[in-house]
C-alpha atoms as a PDB file:
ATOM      1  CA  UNK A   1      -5.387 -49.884  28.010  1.00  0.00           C
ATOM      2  CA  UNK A   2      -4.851 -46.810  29.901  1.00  0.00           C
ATOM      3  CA  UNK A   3      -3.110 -43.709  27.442  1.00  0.00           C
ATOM      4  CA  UNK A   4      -1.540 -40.527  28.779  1.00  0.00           C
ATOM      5  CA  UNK A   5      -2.951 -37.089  27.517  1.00  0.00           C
ATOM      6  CA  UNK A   6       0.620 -35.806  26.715  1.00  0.00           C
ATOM      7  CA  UNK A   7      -0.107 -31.487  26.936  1.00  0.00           C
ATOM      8  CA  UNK A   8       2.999 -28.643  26.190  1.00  0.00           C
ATOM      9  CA  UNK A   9       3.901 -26.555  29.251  1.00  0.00           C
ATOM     10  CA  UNK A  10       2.280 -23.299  29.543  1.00  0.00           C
ATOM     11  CA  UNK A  11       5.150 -21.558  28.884  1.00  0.00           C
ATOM     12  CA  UNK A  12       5.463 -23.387  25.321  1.00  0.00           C
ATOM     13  CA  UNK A  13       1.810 -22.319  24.964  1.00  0.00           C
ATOM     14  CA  UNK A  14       2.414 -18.747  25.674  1.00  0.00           C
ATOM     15  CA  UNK A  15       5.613 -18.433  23.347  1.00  0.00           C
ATOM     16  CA  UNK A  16       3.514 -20.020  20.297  1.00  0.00           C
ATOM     17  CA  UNK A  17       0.131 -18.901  20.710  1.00  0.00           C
ATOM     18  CA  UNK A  18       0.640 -15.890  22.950  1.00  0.00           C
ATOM     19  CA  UNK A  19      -1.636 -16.457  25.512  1.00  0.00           C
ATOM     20  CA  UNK A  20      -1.038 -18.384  29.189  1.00  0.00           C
ATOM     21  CA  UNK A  21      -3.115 -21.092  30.217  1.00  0.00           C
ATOM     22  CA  UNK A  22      -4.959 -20.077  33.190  1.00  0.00           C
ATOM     23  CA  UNK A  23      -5.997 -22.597  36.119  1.00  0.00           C
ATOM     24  CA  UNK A  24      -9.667 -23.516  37.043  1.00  0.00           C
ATOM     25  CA  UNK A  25     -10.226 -23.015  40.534  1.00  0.00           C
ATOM     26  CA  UNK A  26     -12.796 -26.466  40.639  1.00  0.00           C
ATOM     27  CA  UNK A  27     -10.541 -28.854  38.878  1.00  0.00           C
ATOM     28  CA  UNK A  28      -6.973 -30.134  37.370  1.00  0.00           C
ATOM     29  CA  UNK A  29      -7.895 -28.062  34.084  1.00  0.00           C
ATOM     30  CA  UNK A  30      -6.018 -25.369  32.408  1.00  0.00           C
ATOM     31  CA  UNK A  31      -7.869 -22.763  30.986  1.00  0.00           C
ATOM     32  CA  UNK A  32      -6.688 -20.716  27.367  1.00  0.00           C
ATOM     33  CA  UNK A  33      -9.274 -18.220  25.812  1.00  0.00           C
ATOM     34  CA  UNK A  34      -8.746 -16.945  22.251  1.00  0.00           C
ATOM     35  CA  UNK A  35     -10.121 -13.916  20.784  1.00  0.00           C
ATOM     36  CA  UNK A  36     -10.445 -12.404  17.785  1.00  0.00           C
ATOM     37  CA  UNK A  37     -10.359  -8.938  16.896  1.00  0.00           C
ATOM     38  CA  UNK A  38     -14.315  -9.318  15.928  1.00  0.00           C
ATOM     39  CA  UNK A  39     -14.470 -10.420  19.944  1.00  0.00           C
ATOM     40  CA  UNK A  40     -15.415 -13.344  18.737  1.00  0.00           C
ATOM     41  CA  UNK A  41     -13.733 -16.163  21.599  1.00  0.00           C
ATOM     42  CA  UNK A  42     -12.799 -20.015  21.993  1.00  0.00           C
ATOM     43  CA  UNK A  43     -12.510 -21.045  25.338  1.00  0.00           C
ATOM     44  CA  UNK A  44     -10.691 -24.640  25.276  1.00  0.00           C
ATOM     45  CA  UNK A  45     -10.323 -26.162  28.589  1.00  0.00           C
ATOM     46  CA  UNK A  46      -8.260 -29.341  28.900  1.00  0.00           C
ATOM     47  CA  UNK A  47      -7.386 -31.737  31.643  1.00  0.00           C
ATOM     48  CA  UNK A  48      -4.166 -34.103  31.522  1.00  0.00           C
ATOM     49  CA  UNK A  49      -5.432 -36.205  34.539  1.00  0.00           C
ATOM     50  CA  UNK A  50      -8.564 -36.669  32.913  1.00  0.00           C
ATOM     51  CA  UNK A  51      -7.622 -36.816  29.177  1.00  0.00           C
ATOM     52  CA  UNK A  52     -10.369 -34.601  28.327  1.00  0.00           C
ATOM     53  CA  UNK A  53     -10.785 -31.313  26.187  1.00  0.00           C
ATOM     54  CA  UNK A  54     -13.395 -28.945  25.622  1.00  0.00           C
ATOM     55  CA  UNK A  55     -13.986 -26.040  23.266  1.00  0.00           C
ATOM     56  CA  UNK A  56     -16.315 -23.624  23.807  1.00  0.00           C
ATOM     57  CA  UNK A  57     -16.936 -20.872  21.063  1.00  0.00           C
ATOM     58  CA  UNK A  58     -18.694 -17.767  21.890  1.00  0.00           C
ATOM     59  CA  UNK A  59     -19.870 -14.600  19.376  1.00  0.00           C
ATOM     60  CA  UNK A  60     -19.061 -11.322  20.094  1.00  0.00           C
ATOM     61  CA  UNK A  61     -22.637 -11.180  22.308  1.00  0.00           C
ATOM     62  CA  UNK A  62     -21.283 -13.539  24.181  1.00  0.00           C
ATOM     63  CA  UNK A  63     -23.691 -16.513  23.026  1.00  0.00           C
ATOM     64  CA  UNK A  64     -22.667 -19.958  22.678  1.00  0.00           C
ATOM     65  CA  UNK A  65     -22.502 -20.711  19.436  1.00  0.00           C
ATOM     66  CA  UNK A  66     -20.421 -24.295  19.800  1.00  0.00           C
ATOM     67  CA  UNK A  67     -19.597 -26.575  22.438  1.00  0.00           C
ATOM     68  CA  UNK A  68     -17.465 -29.458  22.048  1.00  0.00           C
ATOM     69  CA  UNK A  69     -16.439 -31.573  24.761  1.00  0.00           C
ATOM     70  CA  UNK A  70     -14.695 -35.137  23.946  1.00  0.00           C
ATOM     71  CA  UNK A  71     -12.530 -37.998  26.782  1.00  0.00           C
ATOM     72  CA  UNK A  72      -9.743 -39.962  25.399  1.00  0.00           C
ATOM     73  CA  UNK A  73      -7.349 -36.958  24.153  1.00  0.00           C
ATOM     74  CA  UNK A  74      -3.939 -38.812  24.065  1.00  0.00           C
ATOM     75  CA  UNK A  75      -2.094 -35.768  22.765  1.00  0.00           C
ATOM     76  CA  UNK A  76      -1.930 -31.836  22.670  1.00  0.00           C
ATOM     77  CA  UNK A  77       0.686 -29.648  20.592  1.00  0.00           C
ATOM     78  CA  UNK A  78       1.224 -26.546  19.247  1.00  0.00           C
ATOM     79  CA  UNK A  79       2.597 -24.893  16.172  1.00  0.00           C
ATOM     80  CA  UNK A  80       3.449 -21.625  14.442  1.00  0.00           C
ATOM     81  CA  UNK A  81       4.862 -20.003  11.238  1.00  0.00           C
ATOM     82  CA  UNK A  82       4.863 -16.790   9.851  1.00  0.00           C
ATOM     83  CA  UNK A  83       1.508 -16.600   9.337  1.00  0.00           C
ATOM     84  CA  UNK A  84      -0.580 -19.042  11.706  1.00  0.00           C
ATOM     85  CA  UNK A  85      -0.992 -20.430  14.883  1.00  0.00           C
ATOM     86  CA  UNK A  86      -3.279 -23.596  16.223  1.00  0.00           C
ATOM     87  CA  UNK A  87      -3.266 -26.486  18.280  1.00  0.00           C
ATOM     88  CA  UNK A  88      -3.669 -30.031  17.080  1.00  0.00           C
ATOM     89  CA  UNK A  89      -5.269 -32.699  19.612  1.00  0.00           C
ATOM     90  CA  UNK A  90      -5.137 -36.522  19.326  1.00  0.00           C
ATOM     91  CA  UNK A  91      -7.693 -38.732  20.783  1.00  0.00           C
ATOM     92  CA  UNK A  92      -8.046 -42.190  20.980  1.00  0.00           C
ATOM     93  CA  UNK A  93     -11.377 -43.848  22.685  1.00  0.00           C
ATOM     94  CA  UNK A  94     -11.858 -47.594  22.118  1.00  0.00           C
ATOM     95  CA  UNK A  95     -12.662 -48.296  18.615  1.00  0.00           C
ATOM     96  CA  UNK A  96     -12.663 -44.765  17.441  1.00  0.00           C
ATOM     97  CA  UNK A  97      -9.550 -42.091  16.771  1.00  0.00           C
ATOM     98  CA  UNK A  98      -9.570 -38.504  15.967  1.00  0.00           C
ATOM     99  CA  UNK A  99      -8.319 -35.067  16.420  1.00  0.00           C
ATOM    100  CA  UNK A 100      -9.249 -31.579  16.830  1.00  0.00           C
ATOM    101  CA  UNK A 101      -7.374 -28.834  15.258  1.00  0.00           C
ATOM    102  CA  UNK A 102      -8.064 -25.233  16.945  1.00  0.00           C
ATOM    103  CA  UNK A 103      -6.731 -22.166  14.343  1.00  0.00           C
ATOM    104  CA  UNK A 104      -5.488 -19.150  16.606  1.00  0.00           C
ATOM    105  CA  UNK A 105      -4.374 -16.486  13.985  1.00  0.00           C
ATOM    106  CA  UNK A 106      -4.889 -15.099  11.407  1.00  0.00           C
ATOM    107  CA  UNK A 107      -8.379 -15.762  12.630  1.00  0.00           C
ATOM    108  CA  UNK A 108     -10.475 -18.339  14.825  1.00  0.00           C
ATOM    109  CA  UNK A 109     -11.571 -21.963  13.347  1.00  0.00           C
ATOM    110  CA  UNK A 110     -12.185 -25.180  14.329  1.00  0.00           C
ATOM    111  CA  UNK A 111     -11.865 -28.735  12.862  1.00  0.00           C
ATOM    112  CA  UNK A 112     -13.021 -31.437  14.548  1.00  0.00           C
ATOM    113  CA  UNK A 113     -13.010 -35.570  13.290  1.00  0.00           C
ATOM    114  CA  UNK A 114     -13.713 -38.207  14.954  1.00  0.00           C
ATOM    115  CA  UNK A 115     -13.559 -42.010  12.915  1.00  0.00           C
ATOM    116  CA  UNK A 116     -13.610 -45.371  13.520  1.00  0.00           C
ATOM    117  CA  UNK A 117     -10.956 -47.601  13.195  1.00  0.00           C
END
């Protein structure tokens, strides 16, 4: 059974995490880097087509410190309140389910599961 990745428009990306999705000149994917003020970054690429998402966390020497790439994202959203801001992604691939969550502010984390059902 075929799923739709279901993504917010950049401009509902911009207005809750303050940053604009850029495009990737070599594919479908939008591109949204987050930084911290210890220039610490995550890179998350995603692509709607493809239902795929990857984060890519670099330290402040610019070093690859994580790389996470999963297929099967059904769903992308994002949320704010007074004092955070992070995006939540669903995926579903055959017998397994999970989600990412990717903190923005007040600083940088990531939680990734991944479980089968």
């Amino acid at each position: 059974m075929h799923r739709e990745f279901i993504v917010p428009g950049d401009h509902e990306v911009l207005e809750v995490i303050g940053e604009w999705p850029e495009s990737d000149e070599d594919s479908d994917a939008r591109l949204l880097t987050l930084q911290d003020e210890g220039d610490k970054c995550i890179m998350l690429s995603y692509e709607a087509l493809a239902r795929s998402v990857r984060a890519r966390w670099k330290n402040r020497r610019g070093r690859e410190i994580l790389d996470i790439f999963h297929d099967g994202a059904t769903q992308m959203t994002v949320h704010s309140d007074s004092s955070t801001a992070r995006i939540l992604i669903k995926f579903h691939m055959g017998e397994c389910v999970g989600d990412r969550e990717i903190q923005a502010l007040p600083y940088l984390a990531v939680t990734d599961r991944l479980l089968f059902v």
